[in-house]
PDB file of N, CA and C in Angstrom:
ATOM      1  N   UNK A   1     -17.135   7.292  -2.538  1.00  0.00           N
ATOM      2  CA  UNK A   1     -16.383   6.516  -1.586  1.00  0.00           C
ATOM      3  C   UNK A   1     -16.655   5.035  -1.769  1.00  0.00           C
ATOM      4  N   UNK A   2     -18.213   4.616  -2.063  1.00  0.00           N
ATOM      5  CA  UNK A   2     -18.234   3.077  -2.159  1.00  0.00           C
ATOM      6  C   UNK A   2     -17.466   2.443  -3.385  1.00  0.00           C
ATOM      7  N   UNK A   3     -17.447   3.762  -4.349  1.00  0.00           N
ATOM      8  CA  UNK A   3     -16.676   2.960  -5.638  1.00  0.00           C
ATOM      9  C   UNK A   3     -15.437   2.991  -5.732  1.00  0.00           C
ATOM     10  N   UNK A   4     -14.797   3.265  -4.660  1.00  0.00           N
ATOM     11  CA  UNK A   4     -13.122   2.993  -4.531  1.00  0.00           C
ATOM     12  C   UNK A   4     -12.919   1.807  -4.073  1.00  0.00           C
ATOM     13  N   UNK A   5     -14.181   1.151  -3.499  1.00  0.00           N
ATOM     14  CA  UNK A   5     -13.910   0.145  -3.095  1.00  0.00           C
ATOM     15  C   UNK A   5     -13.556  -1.271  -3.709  1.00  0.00           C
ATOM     16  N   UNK A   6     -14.029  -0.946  -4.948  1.00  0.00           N
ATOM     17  CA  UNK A   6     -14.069  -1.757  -6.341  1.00  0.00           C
ATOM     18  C   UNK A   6     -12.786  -1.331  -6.644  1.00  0.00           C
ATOM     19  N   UNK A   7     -12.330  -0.590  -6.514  1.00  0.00           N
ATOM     20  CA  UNK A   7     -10.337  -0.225  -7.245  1.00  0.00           C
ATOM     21  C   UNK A   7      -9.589  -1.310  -6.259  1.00  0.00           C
ATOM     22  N   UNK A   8      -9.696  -1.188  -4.772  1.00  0.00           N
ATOM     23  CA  UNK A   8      -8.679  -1.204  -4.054  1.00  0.00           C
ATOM     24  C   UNK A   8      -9.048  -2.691  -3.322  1.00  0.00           C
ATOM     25  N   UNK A   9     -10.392  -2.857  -3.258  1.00  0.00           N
ATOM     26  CA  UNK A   9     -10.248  -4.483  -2.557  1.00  0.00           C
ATOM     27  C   UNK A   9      -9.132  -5.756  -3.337  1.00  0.00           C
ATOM     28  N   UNK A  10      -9.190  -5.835  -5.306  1.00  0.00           N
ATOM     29  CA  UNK A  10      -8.346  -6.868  -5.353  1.00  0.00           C
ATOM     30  C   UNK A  10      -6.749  -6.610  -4.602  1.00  0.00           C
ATOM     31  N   UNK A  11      -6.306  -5.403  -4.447  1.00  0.00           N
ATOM     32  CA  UNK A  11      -4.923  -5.051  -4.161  1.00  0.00           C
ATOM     33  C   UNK A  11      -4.781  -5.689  -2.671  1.00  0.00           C
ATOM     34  N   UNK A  12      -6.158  -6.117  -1.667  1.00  0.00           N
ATOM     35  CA  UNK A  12      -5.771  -6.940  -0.579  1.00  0.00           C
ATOM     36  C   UNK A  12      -5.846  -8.448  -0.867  1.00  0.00           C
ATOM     37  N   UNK A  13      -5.853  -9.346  -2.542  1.00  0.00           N
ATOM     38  CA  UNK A  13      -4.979 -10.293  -2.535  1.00  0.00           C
ATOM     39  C   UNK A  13      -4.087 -10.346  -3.321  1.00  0.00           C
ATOM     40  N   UNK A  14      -3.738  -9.003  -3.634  1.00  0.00           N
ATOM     41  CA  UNK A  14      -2.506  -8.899  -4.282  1.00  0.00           C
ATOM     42  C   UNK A  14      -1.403  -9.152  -3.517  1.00  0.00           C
ATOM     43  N   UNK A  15      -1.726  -9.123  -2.396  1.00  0.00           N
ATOM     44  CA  UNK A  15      -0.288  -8.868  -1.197  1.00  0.00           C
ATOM     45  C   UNK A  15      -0.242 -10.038  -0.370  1.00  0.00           C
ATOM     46  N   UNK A  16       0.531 -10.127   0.459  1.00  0.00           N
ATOM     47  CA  UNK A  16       1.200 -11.601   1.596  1.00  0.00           C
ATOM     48  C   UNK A  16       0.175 -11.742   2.384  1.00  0.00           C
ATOM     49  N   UNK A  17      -1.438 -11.037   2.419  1.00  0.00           N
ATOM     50  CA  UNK A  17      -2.095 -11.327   3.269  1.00  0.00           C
ATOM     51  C   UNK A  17      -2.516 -12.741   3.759  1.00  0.00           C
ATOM     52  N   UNK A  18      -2.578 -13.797   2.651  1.00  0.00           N
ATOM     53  CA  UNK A  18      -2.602 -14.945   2.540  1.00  0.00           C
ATOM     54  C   UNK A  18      -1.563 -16.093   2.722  1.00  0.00           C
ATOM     55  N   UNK A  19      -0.742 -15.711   2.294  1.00  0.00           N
ATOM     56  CA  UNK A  19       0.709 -16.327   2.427  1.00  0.00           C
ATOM     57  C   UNK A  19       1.863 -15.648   2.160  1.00  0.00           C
ATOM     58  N   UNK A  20       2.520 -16.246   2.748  1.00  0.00           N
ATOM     59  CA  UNK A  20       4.126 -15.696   3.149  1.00  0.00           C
ATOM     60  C   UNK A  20       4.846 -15.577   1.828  1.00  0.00           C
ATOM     61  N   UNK A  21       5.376 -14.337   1.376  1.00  0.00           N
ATOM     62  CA  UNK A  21       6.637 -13.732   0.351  1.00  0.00           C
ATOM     63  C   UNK A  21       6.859 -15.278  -0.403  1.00  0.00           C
ATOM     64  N   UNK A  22       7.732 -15.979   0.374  1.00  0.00           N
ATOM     65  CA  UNK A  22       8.535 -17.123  -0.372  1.00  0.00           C
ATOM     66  C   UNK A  22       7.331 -18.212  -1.037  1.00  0.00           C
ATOM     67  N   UNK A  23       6.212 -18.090  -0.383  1.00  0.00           N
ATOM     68  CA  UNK A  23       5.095 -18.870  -1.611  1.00  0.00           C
ATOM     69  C   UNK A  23       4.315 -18.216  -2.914  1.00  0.00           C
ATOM     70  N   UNK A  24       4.321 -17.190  -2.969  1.00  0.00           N
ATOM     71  CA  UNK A  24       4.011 -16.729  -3.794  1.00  0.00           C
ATOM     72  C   UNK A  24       5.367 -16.865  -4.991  1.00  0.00           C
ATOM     73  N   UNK A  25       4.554 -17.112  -6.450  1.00  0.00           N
ATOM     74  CA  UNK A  25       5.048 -17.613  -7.339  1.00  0.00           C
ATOM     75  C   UNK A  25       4.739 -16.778  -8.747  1.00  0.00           C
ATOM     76  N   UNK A  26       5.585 -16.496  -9.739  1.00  0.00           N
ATOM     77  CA  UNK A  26       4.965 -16.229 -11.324  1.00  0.00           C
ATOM     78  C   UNK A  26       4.646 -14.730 -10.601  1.00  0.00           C
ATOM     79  N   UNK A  27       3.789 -14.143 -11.709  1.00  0.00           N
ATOM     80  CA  UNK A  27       3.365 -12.984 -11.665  1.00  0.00           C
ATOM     81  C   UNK A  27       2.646 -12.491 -10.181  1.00  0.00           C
ATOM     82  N   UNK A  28       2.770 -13.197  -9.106  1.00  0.00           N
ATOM     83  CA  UNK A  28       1.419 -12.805  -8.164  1.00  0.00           C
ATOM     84  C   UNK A  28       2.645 -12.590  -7.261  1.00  0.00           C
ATOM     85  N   UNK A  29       3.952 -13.430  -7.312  1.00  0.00           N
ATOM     86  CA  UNK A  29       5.046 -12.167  -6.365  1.00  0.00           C
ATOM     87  C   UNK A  29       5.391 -11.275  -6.756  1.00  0.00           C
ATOM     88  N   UNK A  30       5.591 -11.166  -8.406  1.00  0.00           N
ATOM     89  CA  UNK A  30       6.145 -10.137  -8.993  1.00  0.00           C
ATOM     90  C   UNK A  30       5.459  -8.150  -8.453  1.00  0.00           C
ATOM     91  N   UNK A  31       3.675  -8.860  -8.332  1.00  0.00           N
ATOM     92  CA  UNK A  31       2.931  -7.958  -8.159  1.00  0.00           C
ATOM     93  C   UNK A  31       2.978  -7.276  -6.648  1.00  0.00           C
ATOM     94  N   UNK A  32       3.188  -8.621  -5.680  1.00  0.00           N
ATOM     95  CA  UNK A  32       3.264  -8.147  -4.181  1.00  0.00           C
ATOM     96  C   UNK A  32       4.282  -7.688  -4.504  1.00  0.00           C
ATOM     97  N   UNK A  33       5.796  -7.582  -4.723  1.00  0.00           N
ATOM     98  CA  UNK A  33       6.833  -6.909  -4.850  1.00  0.00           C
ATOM     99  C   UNK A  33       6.561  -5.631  -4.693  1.00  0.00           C
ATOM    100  N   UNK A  34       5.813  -5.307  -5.405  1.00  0.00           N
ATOM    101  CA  UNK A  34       5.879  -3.385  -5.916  1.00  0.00           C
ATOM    102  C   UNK A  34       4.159  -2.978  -4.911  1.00  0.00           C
ATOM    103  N   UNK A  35       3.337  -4.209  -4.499  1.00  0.00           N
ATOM    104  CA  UNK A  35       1.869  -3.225  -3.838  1.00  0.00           C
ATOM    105  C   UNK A  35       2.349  -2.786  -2.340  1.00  0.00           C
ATOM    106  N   UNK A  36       2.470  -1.691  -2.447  1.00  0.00           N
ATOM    107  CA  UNK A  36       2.770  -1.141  -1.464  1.00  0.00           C
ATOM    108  C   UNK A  36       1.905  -1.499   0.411  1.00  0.00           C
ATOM    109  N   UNK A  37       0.875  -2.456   0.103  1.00  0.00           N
ATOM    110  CA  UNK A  37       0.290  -2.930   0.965  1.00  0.00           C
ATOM    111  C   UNK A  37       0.970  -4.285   1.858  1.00  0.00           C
ATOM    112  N   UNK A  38       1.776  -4.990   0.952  1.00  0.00           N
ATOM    113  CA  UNK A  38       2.247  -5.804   1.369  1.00  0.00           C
ATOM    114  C   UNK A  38       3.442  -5.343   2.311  1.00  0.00           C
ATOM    115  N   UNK A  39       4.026  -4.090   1.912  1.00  0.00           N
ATOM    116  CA  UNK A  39       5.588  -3.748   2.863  1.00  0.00           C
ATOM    117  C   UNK A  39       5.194  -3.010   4.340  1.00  0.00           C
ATOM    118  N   UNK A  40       3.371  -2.675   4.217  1.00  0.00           N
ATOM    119  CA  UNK A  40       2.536  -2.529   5.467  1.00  0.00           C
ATOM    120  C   UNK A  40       2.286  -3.641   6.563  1.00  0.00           C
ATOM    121  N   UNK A  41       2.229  -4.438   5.703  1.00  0.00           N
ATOM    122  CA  UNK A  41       1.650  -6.363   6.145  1.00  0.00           C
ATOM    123  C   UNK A  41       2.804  -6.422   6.871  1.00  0.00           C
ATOM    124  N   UNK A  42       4.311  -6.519   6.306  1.00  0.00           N
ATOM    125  CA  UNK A  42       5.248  -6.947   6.404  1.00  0.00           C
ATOM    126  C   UNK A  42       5.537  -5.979   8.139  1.00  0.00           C
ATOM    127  N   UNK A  43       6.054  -5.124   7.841  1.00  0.00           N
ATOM    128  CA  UNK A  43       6.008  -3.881   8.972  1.00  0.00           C
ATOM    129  C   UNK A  43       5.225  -4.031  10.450  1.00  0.00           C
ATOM    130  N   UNK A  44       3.435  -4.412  10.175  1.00  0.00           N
ATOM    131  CA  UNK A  44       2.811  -4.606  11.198  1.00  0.00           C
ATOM    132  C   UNK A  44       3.047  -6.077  11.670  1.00  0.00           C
ATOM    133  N   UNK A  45       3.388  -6.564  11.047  1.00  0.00           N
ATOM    134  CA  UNK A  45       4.095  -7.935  11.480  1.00  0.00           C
ATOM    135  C   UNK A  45       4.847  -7.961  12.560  1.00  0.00           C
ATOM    136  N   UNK A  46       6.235  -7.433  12.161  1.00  0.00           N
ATOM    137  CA  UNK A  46       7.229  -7.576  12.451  1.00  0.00           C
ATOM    138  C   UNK A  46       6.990  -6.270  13.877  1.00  0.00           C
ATOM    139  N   UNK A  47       6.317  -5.827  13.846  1.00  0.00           N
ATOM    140  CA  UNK A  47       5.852  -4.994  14.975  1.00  0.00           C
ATOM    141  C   UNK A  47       4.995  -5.666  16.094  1.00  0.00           C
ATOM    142  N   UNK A  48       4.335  -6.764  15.815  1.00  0.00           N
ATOM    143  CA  UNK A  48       3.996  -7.769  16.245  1.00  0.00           C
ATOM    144  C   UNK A  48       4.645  -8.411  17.206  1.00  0.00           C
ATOM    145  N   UNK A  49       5.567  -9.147  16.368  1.00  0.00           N
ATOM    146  CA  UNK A  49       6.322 -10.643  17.037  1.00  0.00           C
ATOM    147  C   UNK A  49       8.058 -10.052  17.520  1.00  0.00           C
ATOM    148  N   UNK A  50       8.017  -8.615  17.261  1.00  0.00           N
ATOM    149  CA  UNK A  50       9.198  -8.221  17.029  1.00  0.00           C
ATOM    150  C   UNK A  50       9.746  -6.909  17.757  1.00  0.00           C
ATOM    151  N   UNK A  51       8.459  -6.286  17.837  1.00  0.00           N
ATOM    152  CA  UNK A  51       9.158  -4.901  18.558  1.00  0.00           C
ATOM    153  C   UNK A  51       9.282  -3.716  18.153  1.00  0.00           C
ATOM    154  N   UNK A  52       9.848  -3.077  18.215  1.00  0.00           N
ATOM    155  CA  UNK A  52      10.167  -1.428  17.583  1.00  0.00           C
ATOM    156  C   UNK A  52      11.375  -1.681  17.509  1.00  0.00           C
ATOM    157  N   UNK A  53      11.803  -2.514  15.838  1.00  0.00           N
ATOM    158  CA  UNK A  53      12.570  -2.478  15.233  1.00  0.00           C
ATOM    159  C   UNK A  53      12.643  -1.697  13.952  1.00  0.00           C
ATOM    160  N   UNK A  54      13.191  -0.938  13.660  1.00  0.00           N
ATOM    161  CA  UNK A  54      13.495   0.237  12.824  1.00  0.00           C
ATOM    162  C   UNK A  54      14.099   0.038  11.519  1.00  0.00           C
ATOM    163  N   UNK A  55      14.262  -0.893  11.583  1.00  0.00           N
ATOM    164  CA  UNK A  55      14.678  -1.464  10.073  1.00  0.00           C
ATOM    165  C   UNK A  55      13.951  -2.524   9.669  1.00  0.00           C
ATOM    166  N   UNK A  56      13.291  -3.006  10.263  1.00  0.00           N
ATOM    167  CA  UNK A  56      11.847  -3.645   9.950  1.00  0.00           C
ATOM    168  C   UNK A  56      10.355  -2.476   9.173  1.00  0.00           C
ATOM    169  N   UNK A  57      10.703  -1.927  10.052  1.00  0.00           N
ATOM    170  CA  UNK A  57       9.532  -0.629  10.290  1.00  0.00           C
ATOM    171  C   UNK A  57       9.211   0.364   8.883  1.00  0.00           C
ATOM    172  N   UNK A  58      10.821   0.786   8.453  1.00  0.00           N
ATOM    173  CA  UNK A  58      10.664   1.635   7.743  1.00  0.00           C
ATOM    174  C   UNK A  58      10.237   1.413   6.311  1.00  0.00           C
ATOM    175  N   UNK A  59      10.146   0.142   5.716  1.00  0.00           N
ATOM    176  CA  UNK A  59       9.646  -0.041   4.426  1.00  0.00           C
ATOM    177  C   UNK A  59       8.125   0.495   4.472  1.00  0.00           C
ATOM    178  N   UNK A  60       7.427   0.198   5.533  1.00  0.00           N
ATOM    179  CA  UNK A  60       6.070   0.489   6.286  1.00  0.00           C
ATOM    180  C   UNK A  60       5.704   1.846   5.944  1.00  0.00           C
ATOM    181  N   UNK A  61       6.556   1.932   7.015  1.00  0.00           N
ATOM    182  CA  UNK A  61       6.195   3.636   6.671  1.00  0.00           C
ATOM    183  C   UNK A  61       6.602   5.045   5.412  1.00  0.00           C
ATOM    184  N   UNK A  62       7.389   4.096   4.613  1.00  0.00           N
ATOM    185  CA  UNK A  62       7.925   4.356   3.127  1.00  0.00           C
ATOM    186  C   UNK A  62       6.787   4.696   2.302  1.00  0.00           C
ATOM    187  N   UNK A  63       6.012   3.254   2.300  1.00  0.00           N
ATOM    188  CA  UNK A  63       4.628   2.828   1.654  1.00  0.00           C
ATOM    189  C   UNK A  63       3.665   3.665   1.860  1.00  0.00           C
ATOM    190  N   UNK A  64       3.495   4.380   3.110  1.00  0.00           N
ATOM    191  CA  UNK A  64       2.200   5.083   3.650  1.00  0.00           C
ATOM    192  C   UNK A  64       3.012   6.573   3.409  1.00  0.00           C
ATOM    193  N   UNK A  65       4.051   6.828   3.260  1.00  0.00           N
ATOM    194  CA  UNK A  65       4.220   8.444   2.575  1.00  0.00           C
ATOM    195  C   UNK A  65       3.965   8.436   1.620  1.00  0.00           C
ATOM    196  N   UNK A  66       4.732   7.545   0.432  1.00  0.00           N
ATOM    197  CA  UNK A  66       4.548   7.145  -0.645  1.00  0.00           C
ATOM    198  C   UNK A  66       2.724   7.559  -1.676  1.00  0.00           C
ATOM    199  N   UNK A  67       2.413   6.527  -0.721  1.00  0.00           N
ATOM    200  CA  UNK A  67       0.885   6.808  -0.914  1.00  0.00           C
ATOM    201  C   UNK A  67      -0.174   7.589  -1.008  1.00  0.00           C
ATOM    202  N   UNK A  68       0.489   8.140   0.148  1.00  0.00           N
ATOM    203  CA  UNK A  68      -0.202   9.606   0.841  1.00  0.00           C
ATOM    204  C   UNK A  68       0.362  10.812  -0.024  1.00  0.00           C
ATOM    205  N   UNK A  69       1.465  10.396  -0.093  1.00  0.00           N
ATOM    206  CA  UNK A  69       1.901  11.740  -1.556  1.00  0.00           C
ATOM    207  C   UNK A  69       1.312  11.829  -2.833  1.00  0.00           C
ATOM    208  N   UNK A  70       1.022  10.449  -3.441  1.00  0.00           N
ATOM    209  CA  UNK A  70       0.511  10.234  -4.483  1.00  0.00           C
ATOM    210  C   UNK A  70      -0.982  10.757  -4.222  1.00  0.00           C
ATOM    211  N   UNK A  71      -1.947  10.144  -3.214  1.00  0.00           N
ATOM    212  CA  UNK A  71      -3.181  10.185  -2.707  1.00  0.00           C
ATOM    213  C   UNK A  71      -3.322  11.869  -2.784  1.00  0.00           C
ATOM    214  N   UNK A  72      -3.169  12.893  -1.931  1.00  0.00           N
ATOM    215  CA  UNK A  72      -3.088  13.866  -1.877  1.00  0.00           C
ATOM    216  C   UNK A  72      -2.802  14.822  -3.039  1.00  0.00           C
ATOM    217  N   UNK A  73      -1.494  14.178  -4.142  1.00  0.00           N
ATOM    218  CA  UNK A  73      -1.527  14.996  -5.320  1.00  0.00           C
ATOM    219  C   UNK A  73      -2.363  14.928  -6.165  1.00  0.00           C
ATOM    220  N   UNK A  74      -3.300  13.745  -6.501  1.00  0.00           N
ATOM    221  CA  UNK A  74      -3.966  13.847  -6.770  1.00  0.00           C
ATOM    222  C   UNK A  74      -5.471  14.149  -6.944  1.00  0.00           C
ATOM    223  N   UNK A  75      -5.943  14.295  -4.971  1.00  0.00           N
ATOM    224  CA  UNK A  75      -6.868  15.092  -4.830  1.00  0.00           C
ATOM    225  C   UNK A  75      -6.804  16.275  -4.942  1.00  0.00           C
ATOM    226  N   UNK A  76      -5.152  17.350  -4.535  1.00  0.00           N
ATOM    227  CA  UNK A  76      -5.520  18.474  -5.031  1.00  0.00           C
ATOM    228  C   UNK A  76      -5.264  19.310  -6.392  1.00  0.00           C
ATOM    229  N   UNK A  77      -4.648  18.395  -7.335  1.00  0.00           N
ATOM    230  CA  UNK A  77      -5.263  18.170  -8.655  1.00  0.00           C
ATOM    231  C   UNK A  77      -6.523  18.725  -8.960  1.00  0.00           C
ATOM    232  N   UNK A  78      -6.942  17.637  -8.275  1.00  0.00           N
ATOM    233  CA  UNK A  78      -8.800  17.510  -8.973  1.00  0.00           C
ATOM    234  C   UNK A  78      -9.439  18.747  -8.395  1.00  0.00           C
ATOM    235  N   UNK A  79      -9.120  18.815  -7.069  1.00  0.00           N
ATOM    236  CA  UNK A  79      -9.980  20.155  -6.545  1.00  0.00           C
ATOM    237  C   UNK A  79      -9.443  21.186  -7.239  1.00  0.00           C
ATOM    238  N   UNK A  80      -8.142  21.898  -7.644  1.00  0.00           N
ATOM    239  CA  UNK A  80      -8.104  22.867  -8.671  1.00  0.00           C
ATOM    240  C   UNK A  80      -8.478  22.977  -9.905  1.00  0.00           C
ATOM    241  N   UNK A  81      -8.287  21.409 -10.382  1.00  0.00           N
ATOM    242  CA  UNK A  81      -9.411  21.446 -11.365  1.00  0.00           C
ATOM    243  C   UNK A  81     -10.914  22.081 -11.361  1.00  0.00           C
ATOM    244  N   UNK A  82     -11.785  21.731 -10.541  1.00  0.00           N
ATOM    245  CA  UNK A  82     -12.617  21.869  -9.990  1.00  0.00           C
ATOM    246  C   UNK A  82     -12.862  23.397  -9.938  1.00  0.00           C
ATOM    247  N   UNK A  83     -12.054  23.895  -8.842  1.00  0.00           N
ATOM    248  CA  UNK A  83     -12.070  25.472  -8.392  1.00  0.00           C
ATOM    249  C   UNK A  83     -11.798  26.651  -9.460  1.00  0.00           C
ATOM    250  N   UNK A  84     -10.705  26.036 -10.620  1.00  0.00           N
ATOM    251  CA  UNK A  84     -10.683  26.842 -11.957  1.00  0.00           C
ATOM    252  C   UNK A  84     -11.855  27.036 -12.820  1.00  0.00           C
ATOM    253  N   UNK A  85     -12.587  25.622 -12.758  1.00  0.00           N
ATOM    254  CA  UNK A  85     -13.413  26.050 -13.948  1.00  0.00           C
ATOM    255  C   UNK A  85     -14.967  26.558 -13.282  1.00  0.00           C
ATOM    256  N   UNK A  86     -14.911  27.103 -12.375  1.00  0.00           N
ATOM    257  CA  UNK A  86     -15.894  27.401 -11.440  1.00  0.00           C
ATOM    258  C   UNK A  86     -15.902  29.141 -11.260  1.00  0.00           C
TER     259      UNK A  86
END
């Protein structure tokens, strides 16, 4: 668990945590574009100052299925890995 932490901390300045979409420039918007952390940023934002707006919302929660699908296929991957050669 501590060494995921080394994967996933640069991916929180990969994203708008720092500044807003339209300042980011060159390769470092290109990258927030696609980190799925930033369309979270964006989402809890706008949930913020904004409301339970639903077309705000859903890139948000796109990101966290998204993730969670990926996250999950690949833990139970590994655990059948695991459980086969056992």
């Amino acid at each position: 668990m501590n060494a995921s932490f080394l994967l996933f901390f640069p991916f929180a300045f990969l994203t708008t945590s720092f500044l807003p979409q339209e300042a980011l420039t060159g390769w470092l918007a290109a990258i927030a574009d696609y980190n799925p952390i930033t369309h979270l940023l964006a989402a809890l934002r706008s949930l913020l100052s904004d409301g339970w707006v639903w077309a705000d919302l859903w890139p948000g929660l796109l990101a966290i299925a998204v993730v969670g699908a990926v996250s999950f296929t690949l833990a139970f991957g590994a655990l059948r890995g695991r459980v086969s050669r056992g």
